[in-house]
PDB file of N, CA and C in Angstrom:
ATOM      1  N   UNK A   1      50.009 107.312  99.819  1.00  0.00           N
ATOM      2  CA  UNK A   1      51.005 107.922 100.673  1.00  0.00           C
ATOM      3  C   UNK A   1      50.852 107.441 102.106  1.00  0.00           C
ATOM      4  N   UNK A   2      49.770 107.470 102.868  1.00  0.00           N
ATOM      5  CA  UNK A   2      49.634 106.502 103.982  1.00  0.00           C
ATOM      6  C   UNK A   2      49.929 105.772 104.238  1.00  0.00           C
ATOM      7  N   UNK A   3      49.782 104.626 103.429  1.00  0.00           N
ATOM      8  CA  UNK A   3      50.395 103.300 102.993  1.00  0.00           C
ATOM      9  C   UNK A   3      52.149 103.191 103.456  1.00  0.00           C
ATOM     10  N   UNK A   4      52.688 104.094 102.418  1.00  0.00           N
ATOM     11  CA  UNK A   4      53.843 104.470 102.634  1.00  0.00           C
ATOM     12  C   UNK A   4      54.444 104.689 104.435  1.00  0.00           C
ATOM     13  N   UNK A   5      53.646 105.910 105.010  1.00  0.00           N
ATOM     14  CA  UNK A   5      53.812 106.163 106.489  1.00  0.00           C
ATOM     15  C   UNK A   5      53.702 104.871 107.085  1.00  0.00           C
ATOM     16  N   UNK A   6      52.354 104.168 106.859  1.00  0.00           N
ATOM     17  CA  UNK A   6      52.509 103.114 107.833  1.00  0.00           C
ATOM     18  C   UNK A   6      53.556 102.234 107.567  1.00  0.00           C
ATOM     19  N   UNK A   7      54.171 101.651 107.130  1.00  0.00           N
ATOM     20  CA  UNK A   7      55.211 100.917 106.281  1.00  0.00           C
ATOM     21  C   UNK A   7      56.371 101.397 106.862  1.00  0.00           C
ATOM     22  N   UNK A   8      56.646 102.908 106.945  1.00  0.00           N
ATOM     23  CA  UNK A   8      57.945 103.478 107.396  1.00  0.00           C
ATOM     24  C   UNK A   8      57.431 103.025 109.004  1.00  0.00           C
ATOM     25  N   UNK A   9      56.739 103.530 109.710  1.00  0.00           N
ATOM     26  CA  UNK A   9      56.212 103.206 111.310  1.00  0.00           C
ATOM     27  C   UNK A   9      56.140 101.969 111.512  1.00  0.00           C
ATOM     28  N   UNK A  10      56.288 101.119 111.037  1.00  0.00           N
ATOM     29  CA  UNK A  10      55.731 100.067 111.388  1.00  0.00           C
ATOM     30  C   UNK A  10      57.351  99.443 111.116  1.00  0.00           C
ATOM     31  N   UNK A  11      58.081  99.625 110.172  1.00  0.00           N
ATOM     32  CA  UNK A  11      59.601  99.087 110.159  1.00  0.00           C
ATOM     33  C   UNK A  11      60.117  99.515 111.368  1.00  0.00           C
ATOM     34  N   UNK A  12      60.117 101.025 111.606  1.00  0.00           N
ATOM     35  CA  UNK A  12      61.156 101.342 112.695  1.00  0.00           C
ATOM     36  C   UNK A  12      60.943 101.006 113.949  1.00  0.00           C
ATOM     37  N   UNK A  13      59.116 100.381 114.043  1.00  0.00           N
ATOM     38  CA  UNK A  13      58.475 100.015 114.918  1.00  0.00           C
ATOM     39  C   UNK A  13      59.467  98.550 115.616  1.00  0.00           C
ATOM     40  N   UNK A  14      59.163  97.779 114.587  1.00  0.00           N
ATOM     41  CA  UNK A  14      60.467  96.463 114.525  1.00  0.00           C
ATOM     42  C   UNK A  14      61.555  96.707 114.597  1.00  0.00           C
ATOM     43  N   UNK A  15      62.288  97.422 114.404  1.00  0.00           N
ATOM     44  CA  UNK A  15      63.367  97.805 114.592  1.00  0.00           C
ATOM     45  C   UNK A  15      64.086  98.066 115.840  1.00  0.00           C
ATOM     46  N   UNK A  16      62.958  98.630 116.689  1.00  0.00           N
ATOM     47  CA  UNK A  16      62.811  98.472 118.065  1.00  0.00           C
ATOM     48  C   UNK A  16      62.658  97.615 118.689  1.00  0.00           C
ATOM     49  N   UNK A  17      61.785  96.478 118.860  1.00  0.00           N
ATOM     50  CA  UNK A  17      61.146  95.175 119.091  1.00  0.00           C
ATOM     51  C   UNK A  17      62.318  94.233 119.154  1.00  0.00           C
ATOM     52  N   UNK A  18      62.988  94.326 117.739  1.00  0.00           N
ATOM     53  CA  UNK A  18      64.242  93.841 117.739  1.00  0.00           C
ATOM     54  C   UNK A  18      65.475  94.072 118.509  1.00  0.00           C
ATOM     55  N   UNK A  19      65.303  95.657 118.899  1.00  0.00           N
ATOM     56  CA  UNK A  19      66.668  95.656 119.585  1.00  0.00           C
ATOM     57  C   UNK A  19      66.494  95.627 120.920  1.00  0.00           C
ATOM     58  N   UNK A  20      65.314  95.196 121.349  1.00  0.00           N
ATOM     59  CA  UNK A  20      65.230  94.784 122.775  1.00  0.00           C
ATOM     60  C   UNK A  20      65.850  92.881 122.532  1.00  0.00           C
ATOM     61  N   UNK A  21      65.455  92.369 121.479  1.00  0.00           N
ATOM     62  CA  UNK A  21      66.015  91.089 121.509  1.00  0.00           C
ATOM     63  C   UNK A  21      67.764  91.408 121.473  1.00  0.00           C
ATOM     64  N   UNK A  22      68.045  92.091 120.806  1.00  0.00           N
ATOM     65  CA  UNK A  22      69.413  92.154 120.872  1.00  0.00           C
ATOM     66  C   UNK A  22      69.886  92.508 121.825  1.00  0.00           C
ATOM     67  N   UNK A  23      69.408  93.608 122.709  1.00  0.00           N
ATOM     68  CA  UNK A  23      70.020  93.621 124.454  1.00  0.00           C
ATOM     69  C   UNK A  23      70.188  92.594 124.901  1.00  0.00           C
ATOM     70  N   UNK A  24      69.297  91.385 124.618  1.00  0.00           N
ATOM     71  CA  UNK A  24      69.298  90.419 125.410  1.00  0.00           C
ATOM     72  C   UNK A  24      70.610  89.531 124.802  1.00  0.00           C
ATOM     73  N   UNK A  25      71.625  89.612 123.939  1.00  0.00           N
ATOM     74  CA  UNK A  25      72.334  89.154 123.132  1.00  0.00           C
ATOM     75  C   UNK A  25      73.795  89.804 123.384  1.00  0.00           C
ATOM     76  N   UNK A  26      74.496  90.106 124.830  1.00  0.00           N
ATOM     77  CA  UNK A  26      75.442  90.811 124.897  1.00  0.00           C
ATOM     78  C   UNK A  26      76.710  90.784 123.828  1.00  0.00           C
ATOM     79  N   UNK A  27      76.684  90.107 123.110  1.00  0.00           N
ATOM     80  CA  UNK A  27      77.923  90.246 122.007  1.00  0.00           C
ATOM     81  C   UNK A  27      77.929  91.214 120.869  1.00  0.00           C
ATOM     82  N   UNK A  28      76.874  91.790 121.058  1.00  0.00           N
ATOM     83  CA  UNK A  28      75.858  93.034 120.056  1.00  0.00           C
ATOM     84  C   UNK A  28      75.920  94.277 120.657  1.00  0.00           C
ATOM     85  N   UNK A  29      76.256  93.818 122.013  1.00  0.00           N
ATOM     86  CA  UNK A  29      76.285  95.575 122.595  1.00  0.00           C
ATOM     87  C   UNK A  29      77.251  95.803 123.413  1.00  0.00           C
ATOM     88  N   UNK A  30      77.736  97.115 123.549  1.00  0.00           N
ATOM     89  CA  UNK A  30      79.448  97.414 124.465  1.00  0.00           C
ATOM     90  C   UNK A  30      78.850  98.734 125.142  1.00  0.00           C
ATOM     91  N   UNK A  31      79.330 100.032 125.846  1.00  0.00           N
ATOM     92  CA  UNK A  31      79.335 100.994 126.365  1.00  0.00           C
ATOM     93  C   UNK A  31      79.159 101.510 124.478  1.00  0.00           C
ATOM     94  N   UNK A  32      78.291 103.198 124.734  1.00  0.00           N
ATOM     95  CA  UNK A  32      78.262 103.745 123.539  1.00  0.00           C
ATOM     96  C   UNK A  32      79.606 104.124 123.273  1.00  0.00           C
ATOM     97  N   UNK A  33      80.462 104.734 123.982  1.00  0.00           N
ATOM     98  CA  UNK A  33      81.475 105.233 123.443  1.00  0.00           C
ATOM     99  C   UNK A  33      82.461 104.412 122.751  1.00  0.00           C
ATOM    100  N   UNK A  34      82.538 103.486 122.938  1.00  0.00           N
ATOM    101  CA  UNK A  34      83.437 101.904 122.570  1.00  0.00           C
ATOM    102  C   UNK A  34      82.271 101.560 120.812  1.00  0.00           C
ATOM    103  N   UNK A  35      81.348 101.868 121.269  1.00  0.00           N
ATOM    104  CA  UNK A  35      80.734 101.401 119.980  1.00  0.00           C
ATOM    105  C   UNK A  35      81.087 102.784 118.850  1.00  0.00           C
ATOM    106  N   UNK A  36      81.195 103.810 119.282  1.00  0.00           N
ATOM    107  CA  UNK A  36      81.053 104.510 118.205  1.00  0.00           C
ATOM    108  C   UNK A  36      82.467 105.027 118.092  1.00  0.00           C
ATOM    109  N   UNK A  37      83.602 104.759 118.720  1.00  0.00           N
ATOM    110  CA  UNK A  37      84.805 104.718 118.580  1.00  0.00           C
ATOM    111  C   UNK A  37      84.772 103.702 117.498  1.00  0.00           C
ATOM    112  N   UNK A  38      84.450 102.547 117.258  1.00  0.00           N
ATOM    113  CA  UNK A  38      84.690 101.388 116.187  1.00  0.00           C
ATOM    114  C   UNK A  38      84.049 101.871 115.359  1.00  0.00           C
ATOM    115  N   UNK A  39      82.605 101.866 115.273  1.00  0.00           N
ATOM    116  CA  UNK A  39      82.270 102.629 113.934  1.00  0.00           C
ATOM    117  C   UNK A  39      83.076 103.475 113.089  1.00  0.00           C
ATOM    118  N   UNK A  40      83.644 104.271 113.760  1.00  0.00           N
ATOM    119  CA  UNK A  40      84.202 105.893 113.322  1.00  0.00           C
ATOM    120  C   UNK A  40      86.045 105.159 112.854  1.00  0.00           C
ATOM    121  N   UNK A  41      86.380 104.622 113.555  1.00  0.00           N
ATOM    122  CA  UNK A  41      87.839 104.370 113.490  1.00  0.00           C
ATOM    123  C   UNK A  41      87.781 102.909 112.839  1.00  0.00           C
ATOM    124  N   UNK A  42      87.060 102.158 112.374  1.00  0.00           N
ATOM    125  CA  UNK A  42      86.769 101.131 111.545  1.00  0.00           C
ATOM    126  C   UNK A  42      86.131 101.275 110.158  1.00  0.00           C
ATOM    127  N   UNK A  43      85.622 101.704 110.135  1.00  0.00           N
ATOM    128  CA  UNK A  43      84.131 101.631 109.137  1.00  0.00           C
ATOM    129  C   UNK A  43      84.144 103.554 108.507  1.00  0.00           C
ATOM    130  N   UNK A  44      84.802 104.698 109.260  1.00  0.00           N
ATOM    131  CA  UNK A  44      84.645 105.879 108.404  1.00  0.00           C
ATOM    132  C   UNK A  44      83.354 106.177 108.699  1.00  0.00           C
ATOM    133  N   UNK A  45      81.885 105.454 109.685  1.00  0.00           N
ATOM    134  CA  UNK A  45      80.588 106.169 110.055  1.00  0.00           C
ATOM    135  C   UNK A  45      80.828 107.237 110.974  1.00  0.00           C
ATOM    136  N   UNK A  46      79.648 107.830 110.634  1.00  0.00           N
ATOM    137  CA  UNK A  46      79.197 109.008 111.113  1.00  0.00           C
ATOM    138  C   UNK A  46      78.053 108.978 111.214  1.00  0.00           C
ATOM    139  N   UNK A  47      76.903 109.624 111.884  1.00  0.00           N
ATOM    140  CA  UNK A  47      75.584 109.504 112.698  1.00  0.00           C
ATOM    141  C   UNK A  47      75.292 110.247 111.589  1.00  0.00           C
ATOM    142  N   UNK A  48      74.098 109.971 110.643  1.00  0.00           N
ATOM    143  CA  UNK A  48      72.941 110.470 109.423  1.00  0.00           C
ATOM    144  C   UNK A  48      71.764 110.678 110.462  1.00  0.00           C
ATOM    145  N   UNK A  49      71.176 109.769 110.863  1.00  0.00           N
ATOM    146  CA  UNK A  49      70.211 110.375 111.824  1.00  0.00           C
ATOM    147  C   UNK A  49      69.908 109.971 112.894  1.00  0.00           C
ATOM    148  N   UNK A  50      68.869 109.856 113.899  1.00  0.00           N
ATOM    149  CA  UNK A  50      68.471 109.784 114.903  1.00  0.00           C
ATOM    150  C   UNK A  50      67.379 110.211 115.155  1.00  0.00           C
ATOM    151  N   UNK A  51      66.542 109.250 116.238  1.00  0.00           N
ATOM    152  CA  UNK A  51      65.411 109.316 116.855  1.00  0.00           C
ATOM    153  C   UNK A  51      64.957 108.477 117.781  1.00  0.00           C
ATOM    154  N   UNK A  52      63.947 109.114 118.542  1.00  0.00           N
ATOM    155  CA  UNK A  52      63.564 108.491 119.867  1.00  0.00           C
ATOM    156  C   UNK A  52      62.446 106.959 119.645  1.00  0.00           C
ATOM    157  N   UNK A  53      62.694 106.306 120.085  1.00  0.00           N
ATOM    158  CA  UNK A  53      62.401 104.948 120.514  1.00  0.00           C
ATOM    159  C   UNK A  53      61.629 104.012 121.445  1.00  0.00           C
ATOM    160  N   UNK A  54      61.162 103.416 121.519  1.00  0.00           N
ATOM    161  CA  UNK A  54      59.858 103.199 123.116  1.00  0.00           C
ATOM    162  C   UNK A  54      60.947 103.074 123.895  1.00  0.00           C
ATOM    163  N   UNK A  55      60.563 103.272 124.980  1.00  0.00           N
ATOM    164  CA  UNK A  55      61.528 103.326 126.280  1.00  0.00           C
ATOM    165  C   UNK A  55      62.177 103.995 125.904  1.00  0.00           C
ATOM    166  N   UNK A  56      62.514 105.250 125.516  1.00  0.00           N
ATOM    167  CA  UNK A  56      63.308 106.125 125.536  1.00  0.00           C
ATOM    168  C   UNK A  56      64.727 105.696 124.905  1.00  0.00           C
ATOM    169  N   UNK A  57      64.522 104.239 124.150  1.00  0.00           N
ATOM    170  CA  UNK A  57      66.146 104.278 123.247  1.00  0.00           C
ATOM    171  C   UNK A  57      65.727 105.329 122.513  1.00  0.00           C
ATOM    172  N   UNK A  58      66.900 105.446 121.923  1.00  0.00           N
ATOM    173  CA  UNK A  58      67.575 106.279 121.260  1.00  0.00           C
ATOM    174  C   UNK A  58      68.000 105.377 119.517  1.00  0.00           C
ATOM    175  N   UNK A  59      67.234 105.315 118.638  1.00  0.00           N
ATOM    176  CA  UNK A  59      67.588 104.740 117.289  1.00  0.00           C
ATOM    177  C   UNK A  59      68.444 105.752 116.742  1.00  0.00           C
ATOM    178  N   UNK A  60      69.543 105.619 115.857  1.00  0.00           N
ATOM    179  CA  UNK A  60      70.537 106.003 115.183  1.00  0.00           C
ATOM    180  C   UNK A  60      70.884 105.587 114.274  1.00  0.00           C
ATOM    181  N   UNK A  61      71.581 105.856 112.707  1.00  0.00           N
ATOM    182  CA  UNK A  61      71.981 105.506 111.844  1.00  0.00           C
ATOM    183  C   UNK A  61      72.827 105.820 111.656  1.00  0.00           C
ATOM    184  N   UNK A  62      74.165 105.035 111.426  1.00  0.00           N
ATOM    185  CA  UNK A  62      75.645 105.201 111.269  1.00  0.00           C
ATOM    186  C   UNK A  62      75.680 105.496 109.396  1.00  0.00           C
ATOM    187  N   UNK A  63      76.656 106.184 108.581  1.00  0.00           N
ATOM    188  CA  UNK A  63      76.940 106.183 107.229  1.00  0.00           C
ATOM    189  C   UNK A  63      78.240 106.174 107.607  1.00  0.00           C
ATOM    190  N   UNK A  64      79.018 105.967 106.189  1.00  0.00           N
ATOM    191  CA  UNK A  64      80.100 106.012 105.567  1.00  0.00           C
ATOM    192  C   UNK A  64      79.729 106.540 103.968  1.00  0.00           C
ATOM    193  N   UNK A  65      81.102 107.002 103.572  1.00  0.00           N
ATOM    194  CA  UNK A  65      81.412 107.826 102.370  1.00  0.00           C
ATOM    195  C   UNK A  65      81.345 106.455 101.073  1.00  0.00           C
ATOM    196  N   UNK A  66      82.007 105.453 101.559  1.00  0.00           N
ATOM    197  CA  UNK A  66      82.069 104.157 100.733  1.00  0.00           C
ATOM    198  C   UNK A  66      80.693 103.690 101.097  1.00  0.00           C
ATOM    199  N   UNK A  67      79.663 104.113 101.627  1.00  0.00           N
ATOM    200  CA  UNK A  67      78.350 103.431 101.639  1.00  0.00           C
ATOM    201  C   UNK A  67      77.951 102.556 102.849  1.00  0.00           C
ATOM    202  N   UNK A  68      79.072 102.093 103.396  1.00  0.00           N
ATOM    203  CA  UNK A  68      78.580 101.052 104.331  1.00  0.00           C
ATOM    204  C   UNK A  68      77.846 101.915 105.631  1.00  0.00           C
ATOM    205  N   UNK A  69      76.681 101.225 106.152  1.00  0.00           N
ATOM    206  CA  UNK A  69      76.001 101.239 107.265  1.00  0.00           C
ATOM    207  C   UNK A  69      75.751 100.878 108.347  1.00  0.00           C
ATOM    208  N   UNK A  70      75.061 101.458 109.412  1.00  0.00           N
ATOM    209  CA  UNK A  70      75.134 100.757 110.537  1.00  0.00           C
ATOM    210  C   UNK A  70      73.715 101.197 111.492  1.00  0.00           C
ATOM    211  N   UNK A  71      72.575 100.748 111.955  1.00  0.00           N
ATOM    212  CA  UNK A  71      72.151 101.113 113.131  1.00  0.00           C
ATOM    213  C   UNK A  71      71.998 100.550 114.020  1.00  0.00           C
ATOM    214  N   UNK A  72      72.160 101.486 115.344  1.00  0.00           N
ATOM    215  CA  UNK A  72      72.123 101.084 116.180  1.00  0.00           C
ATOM    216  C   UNK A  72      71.015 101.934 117.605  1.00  0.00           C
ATOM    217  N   UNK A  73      70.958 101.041 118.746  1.00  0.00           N
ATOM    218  CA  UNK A  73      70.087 101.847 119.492  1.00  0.00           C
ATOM    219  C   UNK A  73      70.775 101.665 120.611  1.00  0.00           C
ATOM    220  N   UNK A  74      70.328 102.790 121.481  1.00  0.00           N
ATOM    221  CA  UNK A  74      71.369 102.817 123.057  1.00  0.00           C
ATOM    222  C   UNK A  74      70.329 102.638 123.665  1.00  0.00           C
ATOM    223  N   UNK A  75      70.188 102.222 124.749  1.00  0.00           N
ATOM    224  CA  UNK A  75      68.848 102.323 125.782  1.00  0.00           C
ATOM    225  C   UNK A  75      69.184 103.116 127.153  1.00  0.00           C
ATOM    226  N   UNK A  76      68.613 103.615 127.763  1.00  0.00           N
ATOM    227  CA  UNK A  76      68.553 104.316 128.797  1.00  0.00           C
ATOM    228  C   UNK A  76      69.640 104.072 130.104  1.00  0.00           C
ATOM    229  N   UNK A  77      70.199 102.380 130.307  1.00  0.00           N
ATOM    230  CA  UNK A  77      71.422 102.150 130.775  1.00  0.00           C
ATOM    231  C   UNK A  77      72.715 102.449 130.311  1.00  0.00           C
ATOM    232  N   UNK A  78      72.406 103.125 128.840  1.00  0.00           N
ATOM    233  CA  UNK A  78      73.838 103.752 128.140  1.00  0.00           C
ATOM    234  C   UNK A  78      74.214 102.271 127.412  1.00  0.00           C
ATOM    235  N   UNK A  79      73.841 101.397 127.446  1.00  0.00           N
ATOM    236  CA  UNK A  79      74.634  99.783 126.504  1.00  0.00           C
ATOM    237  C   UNK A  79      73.583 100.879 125.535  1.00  0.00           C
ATOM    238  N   UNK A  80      74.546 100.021 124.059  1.00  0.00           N
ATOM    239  CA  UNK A  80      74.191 100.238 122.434  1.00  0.00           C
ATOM    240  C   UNK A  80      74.710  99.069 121.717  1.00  0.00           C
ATOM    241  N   UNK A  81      73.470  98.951 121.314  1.00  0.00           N
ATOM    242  CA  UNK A  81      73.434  97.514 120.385  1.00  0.00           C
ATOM    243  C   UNK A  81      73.368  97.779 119.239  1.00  0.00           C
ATOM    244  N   UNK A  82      74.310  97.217 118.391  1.00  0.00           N
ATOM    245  CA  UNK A  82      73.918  96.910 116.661  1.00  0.00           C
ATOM    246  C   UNK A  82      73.259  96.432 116.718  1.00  0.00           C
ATOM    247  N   UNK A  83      71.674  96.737 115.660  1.00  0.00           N
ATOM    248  CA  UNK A  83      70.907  96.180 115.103  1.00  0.00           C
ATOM    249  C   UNK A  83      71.011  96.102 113.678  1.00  0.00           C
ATOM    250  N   UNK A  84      71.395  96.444 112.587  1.00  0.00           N
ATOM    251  CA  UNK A  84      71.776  95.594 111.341  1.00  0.00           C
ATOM    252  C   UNK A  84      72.708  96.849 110.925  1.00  0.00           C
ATOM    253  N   UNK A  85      73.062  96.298 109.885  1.00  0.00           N
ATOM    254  CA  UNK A  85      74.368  96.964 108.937  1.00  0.00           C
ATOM    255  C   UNK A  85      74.451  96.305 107.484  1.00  0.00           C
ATOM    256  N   UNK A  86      75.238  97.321 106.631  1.00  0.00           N
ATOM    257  CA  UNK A  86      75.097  96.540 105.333  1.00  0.00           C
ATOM    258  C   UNK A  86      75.470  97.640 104.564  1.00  0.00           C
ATOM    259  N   UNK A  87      75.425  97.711 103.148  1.00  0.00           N
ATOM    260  CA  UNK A  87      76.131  98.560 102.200  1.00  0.00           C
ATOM    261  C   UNK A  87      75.166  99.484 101.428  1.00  0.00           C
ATOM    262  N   UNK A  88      75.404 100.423 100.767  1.00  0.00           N
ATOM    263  CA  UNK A  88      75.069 100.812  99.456  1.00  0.00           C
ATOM    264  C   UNK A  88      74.109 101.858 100.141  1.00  0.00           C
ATOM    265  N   UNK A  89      74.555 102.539 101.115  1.00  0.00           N
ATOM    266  CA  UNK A  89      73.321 103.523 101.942  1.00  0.00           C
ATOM    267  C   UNK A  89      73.526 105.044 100.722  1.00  0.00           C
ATOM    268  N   UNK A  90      72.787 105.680 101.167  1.00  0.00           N
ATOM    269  CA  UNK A  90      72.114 106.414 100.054  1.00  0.00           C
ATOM    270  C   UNK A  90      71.267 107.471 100.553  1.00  0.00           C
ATOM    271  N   UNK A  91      71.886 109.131 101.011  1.00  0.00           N
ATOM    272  CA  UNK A  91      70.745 109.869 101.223  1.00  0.00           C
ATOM    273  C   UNK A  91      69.653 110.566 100.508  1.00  0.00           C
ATOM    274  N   UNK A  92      68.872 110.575 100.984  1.00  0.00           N
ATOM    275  CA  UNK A  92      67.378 111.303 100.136  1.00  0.00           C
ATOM    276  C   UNK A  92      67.116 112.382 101.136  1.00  0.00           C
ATOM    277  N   UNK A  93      66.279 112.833  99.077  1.00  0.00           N
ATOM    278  CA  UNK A  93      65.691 114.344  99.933  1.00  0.00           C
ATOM    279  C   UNK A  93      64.463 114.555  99.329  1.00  0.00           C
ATOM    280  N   UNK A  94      63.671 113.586  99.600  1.00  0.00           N
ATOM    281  CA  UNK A  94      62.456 113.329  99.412  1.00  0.00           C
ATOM    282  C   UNK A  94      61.365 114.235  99.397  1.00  0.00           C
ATOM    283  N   UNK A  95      60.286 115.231  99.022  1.00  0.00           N
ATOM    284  CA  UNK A  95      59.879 115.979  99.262  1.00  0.00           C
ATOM    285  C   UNK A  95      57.814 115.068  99.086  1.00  0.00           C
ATOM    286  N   UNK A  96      57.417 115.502 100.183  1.00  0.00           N
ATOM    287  CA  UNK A  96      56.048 115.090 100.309  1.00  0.00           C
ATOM    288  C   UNK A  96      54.591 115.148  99.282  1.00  0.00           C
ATOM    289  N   UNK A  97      54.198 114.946  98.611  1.00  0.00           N
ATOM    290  CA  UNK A  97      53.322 115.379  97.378  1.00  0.00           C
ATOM    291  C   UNK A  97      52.171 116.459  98.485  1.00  0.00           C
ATOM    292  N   UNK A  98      52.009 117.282  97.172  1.00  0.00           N
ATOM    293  CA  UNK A  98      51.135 118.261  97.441  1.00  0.00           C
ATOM    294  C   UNK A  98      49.499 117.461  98.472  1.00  0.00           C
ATOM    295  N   UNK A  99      48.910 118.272  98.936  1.00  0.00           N
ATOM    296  CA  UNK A  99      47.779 117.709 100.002  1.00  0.00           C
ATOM    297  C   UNK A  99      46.726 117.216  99.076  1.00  0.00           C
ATOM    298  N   UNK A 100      45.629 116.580  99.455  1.00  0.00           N
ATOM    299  CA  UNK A 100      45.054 116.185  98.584  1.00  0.00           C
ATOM    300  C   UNK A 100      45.491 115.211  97.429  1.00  0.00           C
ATOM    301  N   UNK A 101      46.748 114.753  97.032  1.00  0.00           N
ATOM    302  CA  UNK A 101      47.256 114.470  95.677  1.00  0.00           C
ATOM    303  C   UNK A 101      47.753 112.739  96.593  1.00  0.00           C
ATOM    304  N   UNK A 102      46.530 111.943  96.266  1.00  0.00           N
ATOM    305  CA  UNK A 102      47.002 110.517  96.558  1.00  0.00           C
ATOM    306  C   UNK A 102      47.848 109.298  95.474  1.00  0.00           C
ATOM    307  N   UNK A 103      48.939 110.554  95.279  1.00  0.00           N
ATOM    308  CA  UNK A 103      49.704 110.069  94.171  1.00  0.00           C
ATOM    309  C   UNK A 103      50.832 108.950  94.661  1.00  0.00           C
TER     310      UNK A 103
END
């Protein structure tokens, strides 16, 4: 199960890393409201989740009903960059194994 945690931390870790490269990539990022106007009025997303980020971005995950995806991160100047997208998203409701149980 550790294994697992680090694996999840360590993706979203990159995930971050990355979207500082993508700031640097203005064709990836607009004002948030322009971005999530397109999401919503393009694509049918809606925000599944969210969480805080080094430097205080802001990571987010766009859904749709047809599956397609989107995240993205805003940074503290308010720009929000897509960082990847793609299909077949899928919520879980994962529940943690009992303590002790390195199943």
């Amino acid at each position: 199960m550790k294994d697992v945690f680090l694996q999840a931390t360590m993706g979203f870790g990159l995930l971050v890393l990355a979207a500082d490269q993508v700031a640097a990539q203005q064709g990836n990022c607009a004002p948030r409201d322009v971005v999530l106007e397109r999401l919503s009025d393009s694509y049918g997303e809606t925000r599944q989740a969210i969480g805080l980020g080094a430097n205080n971005a802001i990571v987010e995950v766009f859904a749709a009903e047809t599956g397609s995806w989107t995240i993205t991160v805003t940074f503290p100047n308010g720009a929000t960059c897509l960082v990847a997208s793609g299909q077949a998203y899928e919520t879980l409701a994962e529940t943690l194994p009992a303590k002790g149980n390195d199943a």
